[in-house]
PDB file of N, CA and C in Angstrom:
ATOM      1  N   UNK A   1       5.465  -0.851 -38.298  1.00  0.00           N
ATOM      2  CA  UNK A   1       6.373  -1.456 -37.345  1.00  0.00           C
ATOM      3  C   UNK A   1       6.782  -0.416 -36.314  1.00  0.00           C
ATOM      4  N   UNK A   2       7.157  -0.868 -34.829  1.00  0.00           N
ATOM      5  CA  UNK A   2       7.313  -0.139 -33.717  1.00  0.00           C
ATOM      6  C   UNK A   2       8.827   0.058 -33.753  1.00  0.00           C
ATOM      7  N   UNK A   3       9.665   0.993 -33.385  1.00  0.00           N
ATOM      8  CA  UNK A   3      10.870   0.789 -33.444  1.00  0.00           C
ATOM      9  C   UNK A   3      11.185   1.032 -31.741  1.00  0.00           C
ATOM     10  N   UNK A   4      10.682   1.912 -30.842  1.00  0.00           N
ATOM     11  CA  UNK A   4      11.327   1.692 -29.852  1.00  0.00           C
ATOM     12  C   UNK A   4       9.631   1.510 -28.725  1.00  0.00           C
ATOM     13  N   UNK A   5       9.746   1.221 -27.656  1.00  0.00           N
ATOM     14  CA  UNK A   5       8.846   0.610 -26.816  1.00  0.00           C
ATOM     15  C   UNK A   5       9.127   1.144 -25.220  1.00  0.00           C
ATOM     16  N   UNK A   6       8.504   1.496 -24.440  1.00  0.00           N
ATOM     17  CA  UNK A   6       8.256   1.878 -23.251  1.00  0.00           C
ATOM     18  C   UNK A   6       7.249   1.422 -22.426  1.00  0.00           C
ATOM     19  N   UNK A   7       7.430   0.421 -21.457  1.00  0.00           N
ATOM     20  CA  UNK A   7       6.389   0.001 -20.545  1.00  0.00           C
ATOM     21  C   UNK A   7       6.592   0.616 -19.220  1.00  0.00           C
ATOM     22  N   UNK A   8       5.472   0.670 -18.869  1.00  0.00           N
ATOM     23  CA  UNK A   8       5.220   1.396 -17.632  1.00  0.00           C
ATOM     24  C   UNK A   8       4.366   1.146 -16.605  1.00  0.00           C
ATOM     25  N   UNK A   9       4.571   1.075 -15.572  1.00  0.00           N
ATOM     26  CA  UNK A   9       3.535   0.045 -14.654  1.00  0.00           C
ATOM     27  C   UNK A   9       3.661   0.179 -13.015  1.00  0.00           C
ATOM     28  N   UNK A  10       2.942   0.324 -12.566  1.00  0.00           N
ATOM     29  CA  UNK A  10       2.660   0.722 -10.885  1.00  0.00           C
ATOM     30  C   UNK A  10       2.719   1.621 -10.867  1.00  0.00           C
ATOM     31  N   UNK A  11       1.861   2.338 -11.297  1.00  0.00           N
ATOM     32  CA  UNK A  11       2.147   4.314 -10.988  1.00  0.00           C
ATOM     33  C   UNK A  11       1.304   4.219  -9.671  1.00  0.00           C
ATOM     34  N   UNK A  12       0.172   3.854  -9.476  1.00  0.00           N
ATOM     35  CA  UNK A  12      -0.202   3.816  -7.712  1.00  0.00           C
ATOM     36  C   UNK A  12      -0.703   5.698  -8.086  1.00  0.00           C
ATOM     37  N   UNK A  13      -1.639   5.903  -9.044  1.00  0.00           N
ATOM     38  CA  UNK A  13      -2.055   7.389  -8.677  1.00  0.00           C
ATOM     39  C   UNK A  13      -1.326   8.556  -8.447  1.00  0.00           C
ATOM     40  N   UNK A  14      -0.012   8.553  -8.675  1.00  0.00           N
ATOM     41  CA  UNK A  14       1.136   9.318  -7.879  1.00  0.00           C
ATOM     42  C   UNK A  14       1.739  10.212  -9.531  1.00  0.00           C
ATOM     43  N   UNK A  15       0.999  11.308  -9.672  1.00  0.00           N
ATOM     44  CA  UNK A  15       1.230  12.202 -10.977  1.00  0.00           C
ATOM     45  C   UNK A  15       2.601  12.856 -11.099  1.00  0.00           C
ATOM     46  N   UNK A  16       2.976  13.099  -9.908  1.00  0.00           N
ATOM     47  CA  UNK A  16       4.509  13.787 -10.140  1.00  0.00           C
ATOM     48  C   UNK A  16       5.427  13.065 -10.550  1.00  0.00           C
ATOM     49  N   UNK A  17       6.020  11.621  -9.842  1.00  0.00           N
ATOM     50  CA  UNK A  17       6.395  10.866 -10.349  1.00  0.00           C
ATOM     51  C   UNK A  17       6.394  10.321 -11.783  1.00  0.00           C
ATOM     52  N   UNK A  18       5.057   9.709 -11.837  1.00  0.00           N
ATOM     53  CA  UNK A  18       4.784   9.642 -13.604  1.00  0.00           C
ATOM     54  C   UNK A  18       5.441  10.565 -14.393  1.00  0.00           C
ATOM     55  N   UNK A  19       5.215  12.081 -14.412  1.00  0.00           N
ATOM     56  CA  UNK A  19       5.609  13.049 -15.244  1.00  0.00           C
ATOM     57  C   UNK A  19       7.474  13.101 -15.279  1.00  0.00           C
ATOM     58  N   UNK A  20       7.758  12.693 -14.374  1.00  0.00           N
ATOM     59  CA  UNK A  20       9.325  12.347 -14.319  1.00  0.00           C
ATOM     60  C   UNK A  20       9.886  10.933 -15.205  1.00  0.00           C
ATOM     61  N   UNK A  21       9.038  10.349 -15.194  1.00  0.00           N
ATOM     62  CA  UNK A  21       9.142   8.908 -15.514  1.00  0.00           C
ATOM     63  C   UNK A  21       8.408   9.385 -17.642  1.00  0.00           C
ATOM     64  N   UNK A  22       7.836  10.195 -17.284  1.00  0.00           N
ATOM     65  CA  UNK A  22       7.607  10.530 -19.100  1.00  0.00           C
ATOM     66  C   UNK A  22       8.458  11.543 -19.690  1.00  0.00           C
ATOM     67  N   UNK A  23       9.212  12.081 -18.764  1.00  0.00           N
ATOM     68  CA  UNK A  23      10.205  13.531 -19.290  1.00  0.00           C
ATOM     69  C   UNK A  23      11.398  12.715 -19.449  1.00  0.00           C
ATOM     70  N   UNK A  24      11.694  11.960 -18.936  1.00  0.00           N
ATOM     71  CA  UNK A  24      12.753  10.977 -19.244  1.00  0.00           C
ATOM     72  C   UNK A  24      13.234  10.980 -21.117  1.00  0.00           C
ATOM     73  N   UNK A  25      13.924  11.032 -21.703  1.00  0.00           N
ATOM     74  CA  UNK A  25      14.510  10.917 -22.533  1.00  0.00           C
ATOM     75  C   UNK A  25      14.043   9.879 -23.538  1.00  0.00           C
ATOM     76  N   UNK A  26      14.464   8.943 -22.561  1.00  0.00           N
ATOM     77  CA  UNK A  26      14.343   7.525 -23.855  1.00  0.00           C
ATOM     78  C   UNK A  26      12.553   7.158 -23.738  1.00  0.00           C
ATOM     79  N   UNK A  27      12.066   7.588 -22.345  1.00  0.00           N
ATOM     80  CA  UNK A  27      10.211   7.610 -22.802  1.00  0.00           C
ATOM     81  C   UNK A  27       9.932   8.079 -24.004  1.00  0.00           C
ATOM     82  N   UNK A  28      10.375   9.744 -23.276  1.00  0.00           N
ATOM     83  CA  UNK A  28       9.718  10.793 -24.452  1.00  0.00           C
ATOM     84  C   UNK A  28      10.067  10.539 -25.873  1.00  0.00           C
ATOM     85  N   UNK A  29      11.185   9.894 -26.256  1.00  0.00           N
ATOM     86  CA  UNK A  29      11.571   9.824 -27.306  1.00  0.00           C
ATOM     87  C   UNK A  29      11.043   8.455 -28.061  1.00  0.00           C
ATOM     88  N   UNK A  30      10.313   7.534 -27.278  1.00  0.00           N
ATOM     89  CA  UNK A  30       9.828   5.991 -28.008  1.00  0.00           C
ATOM     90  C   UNK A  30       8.481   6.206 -28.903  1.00  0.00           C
ATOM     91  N   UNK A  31       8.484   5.554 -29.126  1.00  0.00           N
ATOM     92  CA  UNK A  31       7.516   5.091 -30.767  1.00  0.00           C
ATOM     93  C   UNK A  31       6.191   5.300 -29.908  1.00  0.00           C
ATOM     94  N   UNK A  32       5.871   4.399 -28.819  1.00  0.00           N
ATOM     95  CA  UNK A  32       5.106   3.928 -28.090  1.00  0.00           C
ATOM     96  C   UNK A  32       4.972   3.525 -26.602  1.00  0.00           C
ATOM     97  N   UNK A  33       4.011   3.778 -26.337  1.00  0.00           N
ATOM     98  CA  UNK A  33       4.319   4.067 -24.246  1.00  0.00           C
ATOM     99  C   UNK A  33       3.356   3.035 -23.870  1.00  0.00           C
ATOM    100  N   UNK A  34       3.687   1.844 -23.511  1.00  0.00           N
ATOM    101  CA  UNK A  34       2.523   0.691 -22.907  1.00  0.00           C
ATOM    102  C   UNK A  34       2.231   0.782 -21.574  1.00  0.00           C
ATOM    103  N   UNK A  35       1.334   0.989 -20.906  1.00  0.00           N
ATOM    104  CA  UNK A  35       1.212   1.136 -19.786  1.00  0.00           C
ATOM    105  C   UNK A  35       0.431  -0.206 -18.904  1.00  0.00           C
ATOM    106  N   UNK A  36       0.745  -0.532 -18.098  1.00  0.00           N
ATOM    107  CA  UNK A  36       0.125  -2.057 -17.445  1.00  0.00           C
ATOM    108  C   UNK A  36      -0.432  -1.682 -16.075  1.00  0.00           C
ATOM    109  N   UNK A  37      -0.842  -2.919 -15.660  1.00  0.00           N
ATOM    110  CA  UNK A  37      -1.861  -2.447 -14.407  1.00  0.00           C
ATOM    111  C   UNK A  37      -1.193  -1.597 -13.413  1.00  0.00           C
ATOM    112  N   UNK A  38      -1.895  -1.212 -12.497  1.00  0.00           N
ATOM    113  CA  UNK A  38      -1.789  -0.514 -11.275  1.00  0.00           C
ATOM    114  C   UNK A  38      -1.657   1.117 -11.340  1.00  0.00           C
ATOM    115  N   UNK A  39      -2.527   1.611 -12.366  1.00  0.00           N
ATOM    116  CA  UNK A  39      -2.235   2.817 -12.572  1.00  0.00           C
ATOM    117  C   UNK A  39      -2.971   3.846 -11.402  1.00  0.00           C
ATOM    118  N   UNK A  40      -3.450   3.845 -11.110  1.00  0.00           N
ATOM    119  CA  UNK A  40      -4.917   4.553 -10.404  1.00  0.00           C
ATOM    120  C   UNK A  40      -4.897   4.778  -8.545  1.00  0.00           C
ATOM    121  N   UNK A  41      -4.859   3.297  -8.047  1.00  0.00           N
ATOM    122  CA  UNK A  41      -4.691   3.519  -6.443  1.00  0.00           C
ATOM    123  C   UNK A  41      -3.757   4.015  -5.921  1.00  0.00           C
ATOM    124  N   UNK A  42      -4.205   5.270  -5.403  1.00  0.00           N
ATOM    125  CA  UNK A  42      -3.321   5.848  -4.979  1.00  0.00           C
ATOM    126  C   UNK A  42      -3.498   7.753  -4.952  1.00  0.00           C
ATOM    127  N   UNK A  43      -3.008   8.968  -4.480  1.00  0.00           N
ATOM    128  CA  UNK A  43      -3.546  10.084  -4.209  1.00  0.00           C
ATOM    129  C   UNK A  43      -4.270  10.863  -5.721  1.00  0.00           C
ATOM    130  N   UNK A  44      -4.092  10.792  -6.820  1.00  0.00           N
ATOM    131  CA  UNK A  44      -4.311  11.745  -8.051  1.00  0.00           C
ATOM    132  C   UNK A  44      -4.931  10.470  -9.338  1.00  0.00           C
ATOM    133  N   UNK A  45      -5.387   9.618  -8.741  1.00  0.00           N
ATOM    134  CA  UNK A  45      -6.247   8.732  -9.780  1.00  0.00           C
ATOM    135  C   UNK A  45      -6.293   9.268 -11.347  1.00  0.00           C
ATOM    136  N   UNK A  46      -6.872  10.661 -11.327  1.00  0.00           N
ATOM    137  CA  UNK A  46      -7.850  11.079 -12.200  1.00  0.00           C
ATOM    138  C   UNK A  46      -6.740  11.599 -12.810  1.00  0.00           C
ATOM    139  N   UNK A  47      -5.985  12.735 -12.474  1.00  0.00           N
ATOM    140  CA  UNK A  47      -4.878  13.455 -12.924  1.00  0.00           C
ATOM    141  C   UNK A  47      -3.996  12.128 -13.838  1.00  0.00           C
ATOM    142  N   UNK A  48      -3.992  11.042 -12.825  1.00  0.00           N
ATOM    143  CA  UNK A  48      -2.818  10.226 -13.868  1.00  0.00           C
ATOM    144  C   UNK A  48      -3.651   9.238 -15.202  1.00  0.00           C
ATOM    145  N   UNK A  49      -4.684   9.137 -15.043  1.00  0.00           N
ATOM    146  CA  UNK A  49      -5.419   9.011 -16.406  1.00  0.00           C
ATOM    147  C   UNK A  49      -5.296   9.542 -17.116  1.00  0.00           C
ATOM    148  N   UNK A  50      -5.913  11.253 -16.844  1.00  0.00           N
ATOM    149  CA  UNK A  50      -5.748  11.935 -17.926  1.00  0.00           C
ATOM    150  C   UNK A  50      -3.896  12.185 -18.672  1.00  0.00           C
ATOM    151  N   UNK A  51      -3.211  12.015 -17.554  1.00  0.00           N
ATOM    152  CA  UNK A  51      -2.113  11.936 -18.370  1.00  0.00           C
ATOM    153  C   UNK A  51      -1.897  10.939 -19.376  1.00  0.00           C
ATOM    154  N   UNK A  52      -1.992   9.487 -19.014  1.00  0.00           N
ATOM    155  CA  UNK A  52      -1.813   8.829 -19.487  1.00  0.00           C
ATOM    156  C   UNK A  52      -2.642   8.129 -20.755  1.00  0.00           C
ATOM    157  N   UNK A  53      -3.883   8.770 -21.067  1.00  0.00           N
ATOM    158  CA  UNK A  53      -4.821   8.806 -22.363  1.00  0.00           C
ATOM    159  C   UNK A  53      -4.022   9.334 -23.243  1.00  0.00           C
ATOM    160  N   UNK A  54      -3.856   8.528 -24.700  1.00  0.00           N
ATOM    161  CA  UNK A  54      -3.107   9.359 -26.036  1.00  0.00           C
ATOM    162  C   UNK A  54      -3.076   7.849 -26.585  1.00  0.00           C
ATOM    163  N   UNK A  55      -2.825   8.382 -28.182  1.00  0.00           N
ATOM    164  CA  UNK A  55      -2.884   7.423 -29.001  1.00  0.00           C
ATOM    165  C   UNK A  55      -1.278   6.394 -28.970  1.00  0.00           C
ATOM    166  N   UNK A  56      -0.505   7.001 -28.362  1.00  0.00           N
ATOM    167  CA  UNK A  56       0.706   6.415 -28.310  1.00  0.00           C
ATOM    168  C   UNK A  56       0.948   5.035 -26.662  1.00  0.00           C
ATOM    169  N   UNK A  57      -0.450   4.989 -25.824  1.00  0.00           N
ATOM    170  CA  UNK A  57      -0.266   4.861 -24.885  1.00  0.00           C
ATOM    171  C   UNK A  57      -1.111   3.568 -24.227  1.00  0.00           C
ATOM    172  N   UNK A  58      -1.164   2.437 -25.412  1.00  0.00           N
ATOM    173  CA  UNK A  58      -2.480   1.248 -25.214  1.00  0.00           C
ATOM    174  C   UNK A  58      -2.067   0.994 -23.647  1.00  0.00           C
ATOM    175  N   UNK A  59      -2.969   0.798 -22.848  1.00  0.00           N
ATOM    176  CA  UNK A  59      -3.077   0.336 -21.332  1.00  0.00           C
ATOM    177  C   UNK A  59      -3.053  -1.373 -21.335  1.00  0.00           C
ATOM    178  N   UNK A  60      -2.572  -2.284 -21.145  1.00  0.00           N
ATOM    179  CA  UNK A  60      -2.813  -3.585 -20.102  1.00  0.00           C
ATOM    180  C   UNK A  60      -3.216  -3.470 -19.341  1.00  0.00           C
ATOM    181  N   UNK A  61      -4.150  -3.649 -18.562  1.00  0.00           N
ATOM    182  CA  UNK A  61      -4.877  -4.032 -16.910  1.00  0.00           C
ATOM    183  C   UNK A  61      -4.392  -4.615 -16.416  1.00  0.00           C
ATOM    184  N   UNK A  62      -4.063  -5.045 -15.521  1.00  0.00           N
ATOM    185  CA  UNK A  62      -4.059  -6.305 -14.750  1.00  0.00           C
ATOM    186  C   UNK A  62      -5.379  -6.784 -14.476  1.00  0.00           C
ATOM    187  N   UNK A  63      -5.744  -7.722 -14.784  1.00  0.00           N
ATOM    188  CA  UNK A  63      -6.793  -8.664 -14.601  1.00  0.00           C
ATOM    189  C   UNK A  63      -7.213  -8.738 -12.876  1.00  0.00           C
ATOM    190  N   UNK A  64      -6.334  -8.692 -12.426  1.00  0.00           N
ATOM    191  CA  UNK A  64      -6.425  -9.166 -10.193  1.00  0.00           C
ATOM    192  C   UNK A  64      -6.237  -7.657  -9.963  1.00  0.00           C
ATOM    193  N   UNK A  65      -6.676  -6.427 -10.826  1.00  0.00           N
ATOM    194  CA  UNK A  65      -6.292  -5.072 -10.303  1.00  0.00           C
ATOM    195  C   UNK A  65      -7.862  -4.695  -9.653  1.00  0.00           C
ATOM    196  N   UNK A  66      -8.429  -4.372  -8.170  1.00  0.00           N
ATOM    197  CA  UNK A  66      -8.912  -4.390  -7.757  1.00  0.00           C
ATOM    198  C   UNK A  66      -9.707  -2.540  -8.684  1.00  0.00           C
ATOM    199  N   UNK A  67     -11.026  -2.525  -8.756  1.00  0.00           N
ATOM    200  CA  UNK A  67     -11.751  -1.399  -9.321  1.00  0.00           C
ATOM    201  C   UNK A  67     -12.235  -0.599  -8.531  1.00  0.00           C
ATOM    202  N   UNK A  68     -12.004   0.742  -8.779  1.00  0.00           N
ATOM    203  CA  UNK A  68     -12.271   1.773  -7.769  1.00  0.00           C
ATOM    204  C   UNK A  68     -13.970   2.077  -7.690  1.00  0.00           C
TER     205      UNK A  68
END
């Protein structure tokens, strides 16, 4: 069982942000980090993947999320 939950969604490629948005407290501190579409378009694509790969971190797509 999950006890606490973190979704996360429109990062738009933008790594600095993200890393603010995961140093956060109640992120860093959840069970589990869900992440949903719109991760990618936008300046650091690659950088915010690799952040966002880990076993704590299943992705949603958006289905209408256009592919690079």
């Amino acid at each position: 069982m999950t006890g606490t939950v973190a979704v996360l969604s429109d990062i738009h490629g933008m790594l600095g942000p993200l890393d603010q948005v995961l140093a956060e407290p109640a992120v860093a501190s959840a069970d589990l980090v869900v992440v949903t579409g719109d991760h990618t378009w936008g300046p650091e694509p690659a950088e915010v993947l690799d952040r966002l790969v880990g076993p704590r971190r299943p992705s949603a797509p958006d289905p209408r999320q256009r592919r690079p």
